[in-house]
PDB file of N, CA and C in Angstrom:
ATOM      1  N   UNK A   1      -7.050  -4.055   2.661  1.00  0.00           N
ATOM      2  CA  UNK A   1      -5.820  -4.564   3.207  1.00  0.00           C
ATOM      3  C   UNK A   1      -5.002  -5.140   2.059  1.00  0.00           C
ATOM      4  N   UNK A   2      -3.304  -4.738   1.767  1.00  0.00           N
ATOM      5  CA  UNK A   2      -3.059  -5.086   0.950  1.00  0.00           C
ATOM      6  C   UNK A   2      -1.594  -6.010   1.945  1.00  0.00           C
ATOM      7  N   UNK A   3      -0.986  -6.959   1.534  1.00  0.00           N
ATOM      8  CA  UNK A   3      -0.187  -7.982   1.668  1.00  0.00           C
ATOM      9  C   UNK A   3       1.186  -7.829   0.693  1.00  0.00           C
ATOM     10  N   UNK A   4       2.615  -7.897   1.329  1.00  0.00           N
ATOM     11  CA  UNK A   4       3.689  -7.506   0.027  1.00  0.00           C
ATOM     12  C   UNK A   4       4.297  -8.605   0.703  1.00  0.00           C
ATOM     13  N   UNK A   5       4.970  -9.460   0.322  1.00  0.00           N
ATOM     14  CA  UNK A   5       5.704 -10.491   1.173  1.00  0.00           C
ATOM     15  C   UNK A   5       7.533  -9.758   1.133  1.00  0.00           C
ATOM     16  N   UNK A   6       7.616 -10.836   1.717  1.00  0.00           N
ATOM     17  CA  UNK A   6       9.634  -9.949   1.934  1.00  0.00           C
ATOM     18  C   UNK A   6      10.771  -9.683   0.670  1.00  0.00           C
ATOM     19  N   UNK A   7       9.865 -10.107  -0.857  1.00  0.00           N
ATOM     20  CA  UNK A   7      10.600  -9.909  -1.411  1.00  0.00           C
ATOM     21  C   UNK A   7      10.167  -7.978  -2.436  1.00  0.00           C
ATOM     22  N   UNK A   8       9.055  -7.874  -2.027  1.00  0.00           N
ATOM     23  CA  UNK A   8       8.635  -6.479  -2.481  1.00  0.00           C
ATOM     24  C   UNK A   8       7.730  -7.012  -3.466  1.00  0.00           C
ATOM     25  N   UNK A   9       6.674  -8.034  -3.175  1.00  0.00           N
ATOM     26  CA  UNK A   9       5.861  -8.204  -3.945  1.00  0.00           C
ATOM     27  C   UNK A   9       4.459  -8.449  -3.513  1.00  0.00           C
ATOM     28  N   UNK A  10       3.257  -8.062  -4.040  1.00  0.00           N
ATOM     29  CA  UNK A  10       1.976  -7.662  -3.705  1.00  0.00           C
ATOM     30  C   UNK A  10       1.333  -9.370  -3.906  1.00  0.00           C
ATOM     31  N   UNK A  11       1.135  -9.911  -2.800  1.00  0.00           N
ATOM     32  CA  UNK A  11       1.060 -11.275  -2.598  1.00  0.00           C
ATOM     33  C   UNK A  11      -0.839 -11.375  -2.163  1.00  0.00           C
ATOM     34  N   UNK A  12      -1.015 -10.495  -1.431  1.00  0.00           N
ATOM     35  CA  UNK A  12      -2.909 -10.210  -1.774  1.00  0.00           C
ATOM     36  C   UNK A  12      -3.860  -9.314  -1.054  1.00  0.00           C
ATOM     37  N   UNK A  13      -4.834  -8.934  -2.020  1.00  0.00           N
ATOM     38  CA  UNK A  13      -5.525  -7.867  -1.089  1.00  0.00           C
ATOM     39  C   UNK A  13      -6.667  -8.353  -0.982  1.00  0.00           C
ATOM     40  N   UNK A  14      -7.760  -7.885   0.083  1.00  0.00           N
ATOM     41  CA  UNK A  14      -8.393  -8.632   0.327  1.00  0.00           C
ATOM     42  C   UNK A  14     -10.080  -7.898  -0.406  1.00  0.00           C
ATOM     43  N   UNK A  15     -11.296  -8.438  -0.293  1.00  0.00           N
ATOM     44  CA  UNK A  15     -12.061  -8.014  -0.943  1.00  0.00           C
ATOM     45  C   UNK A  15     -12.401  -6.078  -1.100  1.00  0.00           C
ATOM     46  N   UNK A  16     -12.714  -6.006   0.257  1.00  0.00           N
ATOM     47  CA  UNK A  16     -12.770  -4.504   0.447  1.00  0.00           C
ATOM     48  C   UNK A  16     -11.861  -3.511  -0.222  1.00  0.00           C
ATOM     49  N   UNK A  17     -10.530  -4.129  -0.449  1.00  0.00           N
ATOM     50  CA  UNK A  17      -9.354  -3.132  -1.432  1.00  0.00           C
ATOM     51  C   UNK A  17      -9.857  -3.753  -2.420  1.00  0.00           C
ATOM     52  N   UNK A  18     -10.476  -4.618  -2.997  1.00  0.00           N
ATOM     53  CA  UNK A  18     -10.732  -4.676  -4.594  1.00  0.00           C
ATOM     54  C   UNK A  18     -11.912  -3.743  -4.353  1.00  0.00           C
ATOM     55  N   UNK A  19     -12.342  -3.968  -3.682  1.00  0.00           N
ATOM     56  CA  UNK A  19     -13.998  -2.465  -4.048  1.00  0.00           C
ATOM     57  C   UNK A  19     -13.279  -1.231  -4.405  1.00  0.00           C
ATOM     58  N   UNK A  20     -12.364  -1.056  -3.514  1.00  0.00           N
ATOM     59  CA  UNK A  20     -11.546   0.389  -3.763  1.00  0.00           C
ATOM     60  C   UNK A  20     -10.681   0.711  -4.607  1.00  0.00           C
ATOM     61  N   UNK A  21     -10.359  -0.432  -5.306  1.00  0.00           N
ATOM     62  CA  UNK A  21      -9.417  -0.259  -6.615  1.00  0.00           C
ATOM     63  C   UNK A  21     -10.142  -0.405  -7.403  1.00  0.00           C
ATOM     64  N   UNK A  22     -11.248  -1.057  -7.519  1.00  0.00           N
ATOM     65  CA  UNK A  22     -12.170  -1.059  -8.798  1.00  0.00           C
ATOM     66  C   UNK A  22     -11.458  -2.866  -9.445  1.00  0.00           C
ATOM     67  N   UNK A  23     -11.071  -3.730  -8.982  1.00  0.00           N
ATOM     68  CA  UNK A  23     -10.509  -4.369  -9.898  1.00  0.00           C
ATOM     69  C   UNK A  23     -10.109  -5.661  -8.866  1.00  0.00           C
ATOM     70  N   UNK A  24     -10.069  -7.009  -9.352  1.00  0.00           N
ATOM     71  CA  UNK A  24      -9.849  -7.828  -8.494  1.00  0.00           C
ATOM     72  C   UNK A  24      -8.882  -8.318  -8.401  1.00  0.00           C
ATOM     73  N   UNK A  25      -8.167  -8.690  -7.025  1.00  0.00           N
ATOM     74  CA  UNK A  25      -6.661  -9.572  -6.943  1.00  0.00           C
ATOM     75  C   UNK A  25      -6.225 -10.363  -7.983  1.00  0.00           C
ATOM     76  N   UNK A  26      -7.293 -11.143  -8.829  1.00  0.00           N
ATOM     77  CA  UNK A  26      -7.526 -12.144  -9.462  1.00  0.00           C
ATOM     78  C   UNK A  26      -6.660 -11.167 -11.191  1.00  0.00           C
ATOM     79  N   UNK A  27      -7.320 -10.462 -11.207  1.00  0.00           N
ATOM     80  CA  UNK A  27      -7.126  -9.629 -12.454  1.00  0.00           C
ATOM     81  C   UNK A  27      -5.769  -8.638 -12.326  1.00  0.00           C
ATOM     82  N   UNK A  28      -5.062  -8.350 -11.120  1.00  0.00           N
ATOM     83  CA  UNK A  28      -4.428  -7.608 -11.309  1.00  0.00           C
ATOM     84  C   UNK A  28      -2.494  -8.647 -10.887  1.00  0.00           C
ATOM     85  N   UNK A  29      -3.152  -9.835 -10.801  1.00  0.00           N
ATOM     86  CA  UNK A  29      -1.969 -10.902 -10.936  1.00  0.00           C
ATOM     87  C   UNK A  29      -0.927 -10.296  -9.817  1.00  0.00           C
ATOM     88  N   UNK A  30       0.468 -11.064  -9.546  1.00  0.00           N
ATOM     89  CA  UNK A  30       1.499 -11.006  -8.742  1.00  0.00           C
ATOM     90  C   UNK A  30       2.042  -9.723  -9.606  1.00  0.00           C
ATOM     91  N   UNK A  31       2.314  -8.641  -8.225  1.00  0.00           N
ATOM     92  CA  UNK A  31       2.896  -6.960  -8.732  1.00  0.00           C
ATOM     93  C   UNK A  31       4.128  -7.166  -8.287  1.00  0.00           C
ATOM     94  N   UNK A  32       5.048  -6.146  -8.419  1.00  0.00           N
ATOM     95  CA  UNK A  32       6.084  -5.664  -7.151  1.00  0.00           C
ATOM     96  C   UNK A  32       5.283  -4.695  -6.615  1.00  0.00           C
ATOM     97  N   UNK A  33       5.932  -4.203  -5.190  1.00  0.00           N
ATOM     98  CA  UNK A  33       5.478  -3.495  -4.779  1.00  0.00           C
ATOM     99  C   UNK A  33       5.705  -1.899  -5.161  1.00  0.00           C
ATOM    100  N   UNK A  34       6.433  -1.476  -5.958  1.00  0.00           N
ATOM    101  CA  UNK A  34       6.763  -0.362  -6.556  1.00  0.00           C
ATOM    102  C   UNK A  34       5.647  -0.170  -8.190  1.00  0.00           C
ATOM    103  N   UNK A  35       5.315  -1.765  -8.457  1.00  0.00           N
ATOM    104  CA  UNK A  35       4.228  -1.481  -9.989  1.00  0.00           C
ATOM    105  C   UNK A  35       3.138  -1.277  -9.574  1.00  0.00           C
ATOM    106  N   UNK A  36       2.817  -1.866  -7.750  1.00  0.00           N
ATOM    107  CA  UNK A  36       1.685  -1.271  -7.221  1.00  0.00           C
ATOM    108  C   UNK A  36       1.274  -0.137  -7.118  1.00  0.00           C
ATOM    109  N   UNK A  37       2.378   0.225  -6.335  1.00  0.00           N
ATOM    110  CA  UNK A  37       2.228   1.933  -6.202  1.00  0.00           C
ATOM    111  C   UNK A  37       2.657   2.908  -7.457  1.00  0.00           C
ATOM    112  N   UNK A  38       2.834   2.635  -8.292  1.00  0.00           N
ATOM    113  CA  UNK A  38       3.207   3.510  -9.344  1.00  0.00           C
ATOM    114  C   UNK A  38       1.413   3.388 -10.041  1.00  0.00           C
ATOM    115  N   UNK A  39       0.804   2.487  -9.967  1.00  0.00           N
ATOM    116  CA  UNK A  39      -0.312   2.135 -10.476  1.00  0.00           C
ATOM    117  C   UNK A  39      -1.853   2.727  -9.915  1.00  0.00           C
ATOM    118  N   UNK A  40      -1.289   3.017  -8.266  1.00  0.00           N
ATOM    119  CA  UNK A  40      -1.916   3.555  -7.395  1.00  0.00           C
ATOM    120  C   UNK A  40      -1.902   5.122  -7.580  1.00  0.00           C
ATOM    121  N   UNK A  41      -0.544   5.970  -7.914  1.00  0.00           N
ATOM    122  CA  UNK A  41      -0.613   6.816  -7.976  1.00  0.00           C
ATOM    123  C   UNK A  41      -0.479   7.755  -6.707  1.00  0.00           C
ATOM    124  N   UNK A  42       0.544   7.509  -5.722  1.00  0.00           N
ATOM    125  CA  UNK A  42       0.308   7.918  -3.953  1.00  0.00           C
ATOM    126  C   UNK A  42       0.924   9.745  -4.455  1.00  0.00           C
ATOM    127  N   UNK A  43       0.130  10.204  -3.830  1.00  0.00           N
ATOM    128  CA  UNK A  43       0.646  11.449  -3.520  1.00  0.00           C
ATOM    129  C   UNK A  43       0.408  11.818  -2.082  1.00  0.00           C
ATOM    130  N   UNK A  44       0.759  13.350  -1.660  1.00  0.00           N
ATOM    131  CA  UNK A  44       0.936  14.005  -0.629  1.00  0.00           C
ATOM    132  C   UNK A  44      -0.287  14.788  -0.549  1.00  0.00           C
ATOM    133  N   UNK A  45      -0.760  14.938   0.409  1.00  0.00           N
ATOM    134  CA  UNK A  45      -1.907  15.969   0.468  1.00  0.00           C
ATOM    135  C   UNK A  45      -1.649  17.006  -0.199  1.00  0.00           C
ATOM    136  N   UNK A  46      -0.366  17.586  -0.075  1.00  0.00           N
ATOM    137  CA  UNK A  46       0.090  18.738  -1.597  1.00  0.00           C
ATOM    138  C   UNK A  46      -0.065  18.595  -2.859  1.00  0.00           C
ATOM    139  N   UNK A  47      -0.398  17.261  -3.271  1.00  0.00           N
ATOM    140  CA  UNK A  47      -0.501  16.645  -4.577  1.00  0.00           C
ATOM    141  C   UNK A  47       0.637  16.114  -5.207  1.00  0.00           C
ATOM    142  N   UNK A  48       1.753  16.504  -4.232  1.00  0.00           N
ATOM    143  CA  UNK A  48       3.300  16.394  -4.917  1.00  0.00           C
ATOM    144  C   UNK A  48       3.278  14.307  -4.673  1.00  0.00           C
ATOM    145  N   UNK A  49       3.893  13.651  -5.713  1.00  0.00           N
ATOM    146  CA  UNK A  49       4.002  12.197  -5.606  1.00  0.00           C
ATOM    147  C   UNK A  49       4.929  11.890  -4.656  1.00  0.00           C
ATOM    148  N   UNK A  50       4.581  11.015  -3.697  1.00  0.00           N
ATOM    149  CA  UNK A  50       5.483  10.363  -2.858  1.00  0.00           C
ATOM    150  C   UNK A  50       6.487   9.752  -3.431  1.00  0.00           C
ATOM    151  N   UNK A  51       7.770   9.615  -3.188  1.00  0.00           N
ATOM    152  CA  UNK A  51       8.713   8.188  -3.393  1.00  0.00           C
ATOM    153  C   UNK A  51       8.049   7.383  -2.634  1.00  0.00           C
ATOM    154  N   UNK A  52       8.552   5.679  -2.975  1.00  0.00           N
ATOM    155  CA  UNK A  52       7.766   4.477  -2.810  1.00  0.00           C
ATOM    156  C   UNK A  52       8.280   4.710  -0.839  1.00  0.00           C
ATOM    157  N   UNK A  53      10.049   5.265  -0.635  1.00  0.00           N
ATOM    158  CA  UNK A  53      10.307   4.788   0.289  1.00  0.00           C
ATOM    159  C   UNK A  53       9.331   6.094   1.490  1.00  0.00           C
ATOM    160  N   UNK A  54       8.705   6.352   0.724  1.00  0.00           N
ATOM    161  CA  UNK A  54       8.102   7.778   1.998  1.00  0.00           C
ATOM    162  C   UNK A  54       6.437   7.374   1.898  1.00  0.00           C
ATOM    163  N   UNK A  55       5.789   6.088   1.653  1.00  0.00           N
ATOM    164  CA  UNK A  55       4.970   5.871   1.941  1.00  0.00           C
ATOM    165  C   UNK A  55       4.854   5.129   3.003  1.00  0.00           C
ATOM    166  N   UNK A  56       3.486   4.619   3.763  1.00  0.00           N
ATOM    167  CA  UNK A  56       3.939   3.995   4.762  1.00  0.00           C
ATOM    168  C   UNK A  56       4.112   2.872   4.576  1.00  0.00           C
ATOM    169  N   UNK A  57       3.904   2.075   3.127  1.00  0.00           N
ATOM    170  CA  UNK A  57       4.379   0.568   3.129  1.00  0.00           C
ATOM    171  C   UNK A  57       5.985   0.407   2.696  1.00  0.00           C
ATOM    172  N   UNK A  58       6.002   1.555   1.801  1.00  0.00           N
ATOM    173  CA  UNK A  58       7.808   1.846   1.901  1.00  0.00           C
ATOM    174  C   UNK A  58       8.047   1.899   3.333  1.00  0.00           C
ATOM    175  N   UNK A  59       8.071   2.834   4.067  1.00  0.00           N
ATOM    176  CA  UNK A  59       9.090   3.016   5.314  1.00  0.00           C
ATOM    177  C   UNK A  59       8.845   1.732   5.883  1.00  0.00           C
ATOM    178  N   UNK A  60       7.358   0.586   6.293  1.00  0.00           N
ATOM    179  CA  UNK A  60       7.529  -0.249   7.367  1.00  0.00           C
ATOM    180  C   UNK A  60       8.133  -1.398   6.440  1.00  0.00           C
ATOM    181  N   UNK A  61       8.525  -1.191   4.672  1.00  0.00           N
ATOM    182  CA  UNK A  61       9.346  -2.424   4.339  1.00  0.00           C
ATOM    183  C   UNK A  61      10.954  -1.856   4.510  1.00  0.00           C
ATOM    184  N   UNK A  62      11.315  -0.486   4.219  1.00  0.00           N
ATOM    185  CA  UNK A  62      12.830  -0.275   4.324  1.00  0.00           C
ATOM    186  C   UNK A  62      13.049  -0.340   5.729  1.00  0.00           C
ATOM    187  N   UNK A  63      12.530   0.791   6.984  1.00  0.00           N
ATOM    188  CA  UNK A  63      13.178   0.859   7.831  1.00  0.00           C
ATOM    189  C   UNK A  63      12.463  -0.391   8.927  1.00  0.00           C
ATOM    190  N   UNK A  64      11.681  -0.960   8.723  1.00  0.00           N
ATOM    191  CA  UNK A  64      11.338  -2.345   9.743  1.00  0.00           C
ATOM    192  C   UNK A  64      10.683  -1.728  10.754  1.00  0.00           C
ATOM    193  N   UNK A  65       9.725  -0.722  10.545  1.00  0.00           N
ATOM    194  CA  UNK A  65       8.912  -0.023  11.790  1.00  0.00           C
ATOM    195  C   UNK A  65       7.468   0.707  10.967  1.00  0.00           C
ATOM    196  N   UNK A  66       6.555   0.654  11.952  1.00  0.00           N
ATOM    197  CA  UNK A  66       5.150   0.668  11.564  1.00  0.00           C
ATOM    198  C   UNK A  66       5.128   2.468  11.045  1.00  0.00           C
ATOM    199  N   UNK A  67       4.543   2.574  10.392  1.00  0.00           N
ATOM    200  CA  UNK A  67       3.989   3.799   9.336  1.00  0.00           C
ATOM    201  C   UNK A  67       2.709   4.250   9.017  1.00  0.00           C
ATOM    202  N   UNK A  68       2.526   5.456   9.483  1.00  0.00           N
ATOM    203  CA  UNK A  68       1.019   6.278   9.311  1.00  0.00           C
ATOM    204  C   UNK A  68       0.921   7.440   8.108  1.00  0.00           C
ATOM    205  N   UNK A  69       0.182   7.835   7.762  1.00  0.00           N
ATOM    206  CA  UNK A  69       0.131   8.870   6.547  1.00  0.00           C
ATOM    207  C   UNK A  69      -1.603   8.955   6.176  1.00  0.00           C
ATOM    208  N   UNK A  70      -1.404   9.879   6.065  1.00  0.00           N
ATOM    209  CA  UNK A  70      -2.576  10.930   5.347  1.00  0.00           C
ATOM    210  C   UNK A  70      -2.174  11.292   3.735  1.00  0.00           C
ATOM    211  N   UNK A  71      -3.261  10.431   2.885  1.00  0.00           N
ATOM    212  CA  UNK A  71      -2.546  10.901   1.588  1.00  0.00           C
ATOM    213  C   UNK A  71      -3.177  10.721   0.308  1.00  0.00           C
ATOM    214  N   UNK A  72      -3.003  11.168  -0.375  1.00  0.00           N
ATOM    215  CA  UNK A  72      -4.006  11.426  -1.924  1.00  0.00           C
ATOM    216  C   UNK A  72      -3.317   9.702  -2.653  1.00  0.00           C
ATOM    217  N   UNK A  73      -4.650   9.445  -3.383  1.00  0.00           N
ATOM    218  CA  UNK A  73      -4.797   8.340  -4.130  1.00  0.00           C
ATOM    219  C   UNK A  73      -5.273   8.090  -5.657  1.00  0.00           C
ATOM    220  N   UNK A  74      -4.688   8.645  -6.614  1.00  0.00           N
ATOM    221  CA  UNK A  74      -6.128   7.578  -7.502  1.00  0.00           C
ATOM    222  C   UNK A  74      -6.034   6.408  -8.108  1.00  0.00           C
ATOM    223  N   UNK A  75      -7.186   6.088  -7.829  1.00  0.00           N
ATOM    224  CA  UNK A  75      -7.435   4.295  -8.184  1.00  0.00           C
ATOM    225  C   UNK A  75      -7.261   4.175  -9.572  1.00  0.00           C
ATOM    226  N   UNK A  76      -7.927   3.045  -9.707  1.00  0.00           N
ATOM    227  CA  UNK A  76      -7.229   2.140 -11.423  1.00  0.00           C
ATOM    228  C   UNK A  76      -8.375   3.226 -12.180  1.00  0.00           C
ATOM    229  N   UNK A  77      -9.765   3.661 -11.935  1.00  0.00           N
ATOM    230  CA  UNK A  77     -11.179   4.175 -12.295  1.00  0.00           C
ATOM    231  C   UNK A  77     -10.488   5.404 -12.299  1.00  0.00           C
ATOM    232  N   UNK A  78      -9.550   6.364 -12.253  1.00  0.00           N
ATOM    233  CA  UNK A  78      -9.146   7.751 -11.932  1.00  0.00           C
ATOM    234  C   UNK A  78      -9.340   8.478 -11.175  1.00  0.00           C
ATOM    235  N   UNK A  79     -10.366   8.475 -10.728  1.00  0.00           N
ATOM    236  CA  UNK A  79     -11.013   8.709  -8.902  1.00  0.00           C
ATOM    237  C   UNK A  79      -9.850   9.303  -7.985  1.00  0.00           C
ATOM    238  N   UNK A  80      -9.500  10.369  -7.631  1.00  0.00           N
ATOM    239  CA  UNK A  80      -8.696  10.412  -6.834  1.00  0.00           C
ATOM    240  C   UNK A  80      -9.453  10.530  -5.135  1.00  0.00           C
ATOM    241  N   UNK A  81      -8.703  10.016  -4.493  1.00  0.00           N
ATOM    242  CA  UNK A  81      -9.444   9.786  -2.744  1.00  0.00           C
ATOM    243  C   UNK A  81      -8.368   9.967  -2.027  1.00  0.00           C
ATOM    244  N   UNK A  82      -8.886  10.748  -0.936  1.00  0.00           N
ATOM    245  CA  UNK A  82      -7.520  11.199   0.527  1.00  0.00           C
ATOM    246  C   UNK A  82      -8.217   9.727   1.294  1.00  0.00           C
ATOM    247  N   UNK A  83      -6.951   9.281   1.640  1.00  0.00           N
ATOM    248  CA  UNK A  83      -6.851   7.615   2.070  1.00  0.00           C
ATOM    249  C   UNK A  83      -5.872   7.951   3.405  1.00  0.00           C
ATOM    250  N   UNK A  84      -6.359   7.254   4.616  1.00  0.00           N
ATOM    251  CA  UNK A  84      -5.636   7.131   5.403  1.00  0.00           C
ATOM    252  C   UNK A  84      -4.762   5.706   5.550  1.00  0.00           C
ATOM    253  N   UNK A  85      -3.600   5.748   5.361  1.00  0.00           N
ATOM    254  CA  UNK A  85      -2.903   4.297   5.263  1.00  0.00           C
ATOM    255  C   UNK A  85      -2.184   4.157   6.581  1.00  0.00           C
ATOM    256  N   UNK A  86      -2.261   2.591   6.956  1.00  0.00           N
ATOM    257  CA  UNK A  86      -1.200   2.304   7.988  1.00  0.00           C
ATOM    258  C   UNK A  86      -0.392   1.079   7.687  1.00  0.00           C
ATOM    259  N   UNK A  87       0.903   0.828   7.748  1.00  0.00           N
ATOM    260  CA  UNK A  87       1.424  -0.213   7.127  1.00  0.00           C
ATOM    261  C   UNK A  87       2.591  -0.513   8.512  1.00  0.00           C
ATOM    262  N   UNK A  88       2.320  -2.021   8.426  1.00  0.00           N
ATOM    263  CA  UNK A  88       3.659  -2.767   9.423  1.00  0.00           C
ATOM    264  C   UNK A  88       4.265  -4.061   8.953  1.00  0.00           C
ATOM    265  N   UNK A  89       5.349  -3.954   9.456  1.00  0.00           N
ATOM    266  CA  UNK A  89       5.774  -4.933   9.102  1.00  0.00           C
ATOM    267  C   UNK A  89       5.542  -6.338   9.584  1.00  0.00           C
ATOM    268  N   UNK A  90       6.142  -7.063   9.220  1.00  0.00           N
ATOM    269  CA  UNK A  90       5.399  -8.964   9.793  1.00  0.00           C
ATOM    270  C   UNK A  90       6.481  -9.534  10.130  1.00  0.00           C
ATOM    271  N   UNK A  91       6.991  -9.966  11.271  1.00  0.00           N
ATOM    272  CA  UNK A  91       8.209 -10.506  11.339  1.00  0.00           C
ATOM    273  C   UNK A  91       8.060 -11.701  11.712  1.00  0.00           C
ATOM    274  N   UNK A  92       8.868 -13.013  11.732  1.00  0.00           N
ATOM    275  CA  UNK A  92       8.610 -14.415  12.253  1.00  0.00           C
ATOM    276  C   UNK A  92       9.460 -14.370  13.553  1.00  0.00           C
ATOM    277  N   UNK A  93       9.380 -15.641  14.532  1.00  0.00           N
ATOM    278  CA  UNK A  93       9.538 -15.708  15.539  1.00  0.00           C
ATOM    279  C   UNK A  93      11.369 -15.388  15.458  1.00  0.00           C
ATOM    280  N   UNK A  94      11.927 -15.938  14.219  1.00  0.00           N
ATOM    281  CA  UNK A  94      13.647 -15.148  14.111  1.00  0.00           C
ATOM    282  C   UNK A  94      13.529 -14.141  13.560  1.00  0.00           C
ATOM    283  N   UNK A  95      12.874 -12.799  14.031  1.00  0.00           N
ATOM    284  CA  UNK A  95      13.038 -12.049  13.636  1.00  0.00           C
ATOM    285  C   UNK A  95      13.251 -11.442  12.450  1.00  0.00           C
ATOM    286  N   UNK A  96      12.859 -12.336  11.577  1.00  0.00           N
ATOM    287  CA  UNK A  96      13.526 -12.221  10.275  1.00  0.00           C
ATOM    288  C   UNK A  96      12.715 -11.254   9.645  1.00  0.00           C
ATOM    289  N   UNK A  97      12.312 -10.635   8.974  1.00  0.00           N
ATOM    290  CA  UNK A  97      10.882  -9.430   8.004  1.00  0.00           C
ATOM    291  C   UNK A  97      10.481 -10.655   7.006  1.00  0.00           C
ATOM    292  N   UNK A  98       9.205 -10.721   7.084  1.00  0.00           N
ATOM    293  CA  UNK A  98       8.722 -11.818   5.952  1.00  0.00           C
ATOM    294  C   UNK A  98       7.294 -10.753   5.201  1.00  0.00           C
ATOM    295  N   UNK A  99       7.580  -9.688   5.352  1.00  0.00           N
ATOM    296  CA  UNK A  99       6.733  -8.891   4.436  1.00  0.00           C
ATOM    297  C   UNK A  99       6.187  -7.168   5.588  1.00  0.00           C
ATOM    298  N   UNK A 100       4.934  -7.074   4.762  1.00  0.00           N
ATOM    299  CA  UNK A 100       4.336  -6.080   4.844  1.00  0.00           C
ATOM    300  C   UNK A 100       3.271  -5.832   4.778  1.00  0.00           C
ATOM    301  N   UNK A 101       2.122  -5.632   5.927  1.00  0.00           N
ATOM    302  CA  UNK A 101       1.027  -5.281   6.068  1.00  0.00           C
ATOM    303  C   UNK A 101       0.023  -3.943   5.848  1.00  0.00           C
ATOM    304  N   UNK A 102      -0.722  -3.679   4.827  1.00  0.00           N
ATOM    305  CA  UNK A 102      -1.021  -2.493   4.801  1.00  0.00           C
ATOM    306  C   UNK A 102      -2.636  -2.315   4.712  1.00  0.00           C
ATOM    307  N   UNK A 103      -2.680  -1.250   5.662  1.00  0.00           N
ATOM    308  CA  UNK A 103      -4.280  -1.003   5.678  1.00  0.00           C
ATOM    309  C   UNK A 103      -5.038   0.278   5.215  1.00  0.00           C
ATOM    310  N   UNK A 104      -5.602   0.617   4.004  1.00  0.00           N
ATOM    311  CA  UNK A 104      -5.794   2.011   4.015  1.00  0.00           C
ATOM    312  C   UNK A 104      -7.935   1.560   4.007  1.00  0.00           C
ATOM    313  N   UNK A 105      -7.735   2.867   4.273  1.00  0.00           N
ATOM    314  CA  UNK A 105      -9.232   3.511   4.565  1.00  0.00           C
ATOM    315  C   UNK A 105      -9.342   4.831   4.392  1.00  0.00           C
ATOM    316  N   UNK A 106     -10.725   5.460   3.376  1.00  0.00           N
ATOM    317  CA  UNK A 106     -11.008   6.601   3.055  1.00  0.00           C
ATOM    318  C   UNK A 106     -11.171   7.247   4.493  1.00  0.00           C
ATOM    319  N   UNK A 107     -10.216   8.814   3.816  1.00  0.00           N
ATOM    320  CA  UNK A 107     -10.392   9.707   5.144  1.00  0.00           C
ATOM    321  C   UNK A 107     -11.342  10.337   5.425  1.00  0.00           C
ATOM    322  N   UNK A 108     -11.923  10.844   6.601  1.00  0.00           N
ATOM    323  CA  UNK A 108     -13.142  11.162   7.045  1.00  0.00           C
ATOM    324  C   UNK A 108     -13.362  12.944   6.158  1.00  0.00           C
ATOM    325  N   UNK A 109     -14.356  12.963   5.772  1.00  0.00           N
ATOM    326  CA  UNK A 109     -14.583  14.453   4.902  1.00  0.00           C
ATOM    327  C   UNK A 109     -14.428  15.829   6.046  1.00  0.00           C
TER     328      UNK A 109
END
């Protein structure tokens, strides 16, 4: 589970995404959310690279609605992994967007 707060920044992930990145919250300090994913490496099951805004933590931070995807990964280790991601947004009681919730998990073989 990774955490971006409302300004596009990677605020924390929790243990299980450090297993999967190889590397700990601790070590990889406050990101944006674009040095994340450039770091991550998101592609398309075609292999072709996503833009940030056609992932699903892009679309549920631009367009303010929850996001699914099937999609190639490689971690900080080079490892590439088909990752199923789901990302939503977090809103407060004024409606306001105060970030971005994202959950990925390796896809089933």
């Amino acid at each position: 589970m990774f955490l971006i707060d409302a300004e596009g920044t990677l605020v924390y992930c929790n243990e299980a995404a450090e297993l999967m990145l190889g590397r700990p919250f601790s070590e990889m300090g406050s990101l944006t959310a674009n040095e994340f994913g450039t770091m991550l490496q998101l592609k398309g099951l075609d292999g072709e690279p996503l833009r940030r805004r056609d992932t699903p933590p892009g679309r549920a931070f631009i367009q303010r609605q929850p996001a699914h995807k099937t999609l190639l990964v490689t971690l900080l280790d080079g490892a590439n992994r088909e990752v199923e991601c789901t990302a939503y947004p977090l809103f407060g009681r004024d409606q306001e967007m105060h970030g971005v919730l994202s959950v990925f998990w390796e896809a089933a073989p």
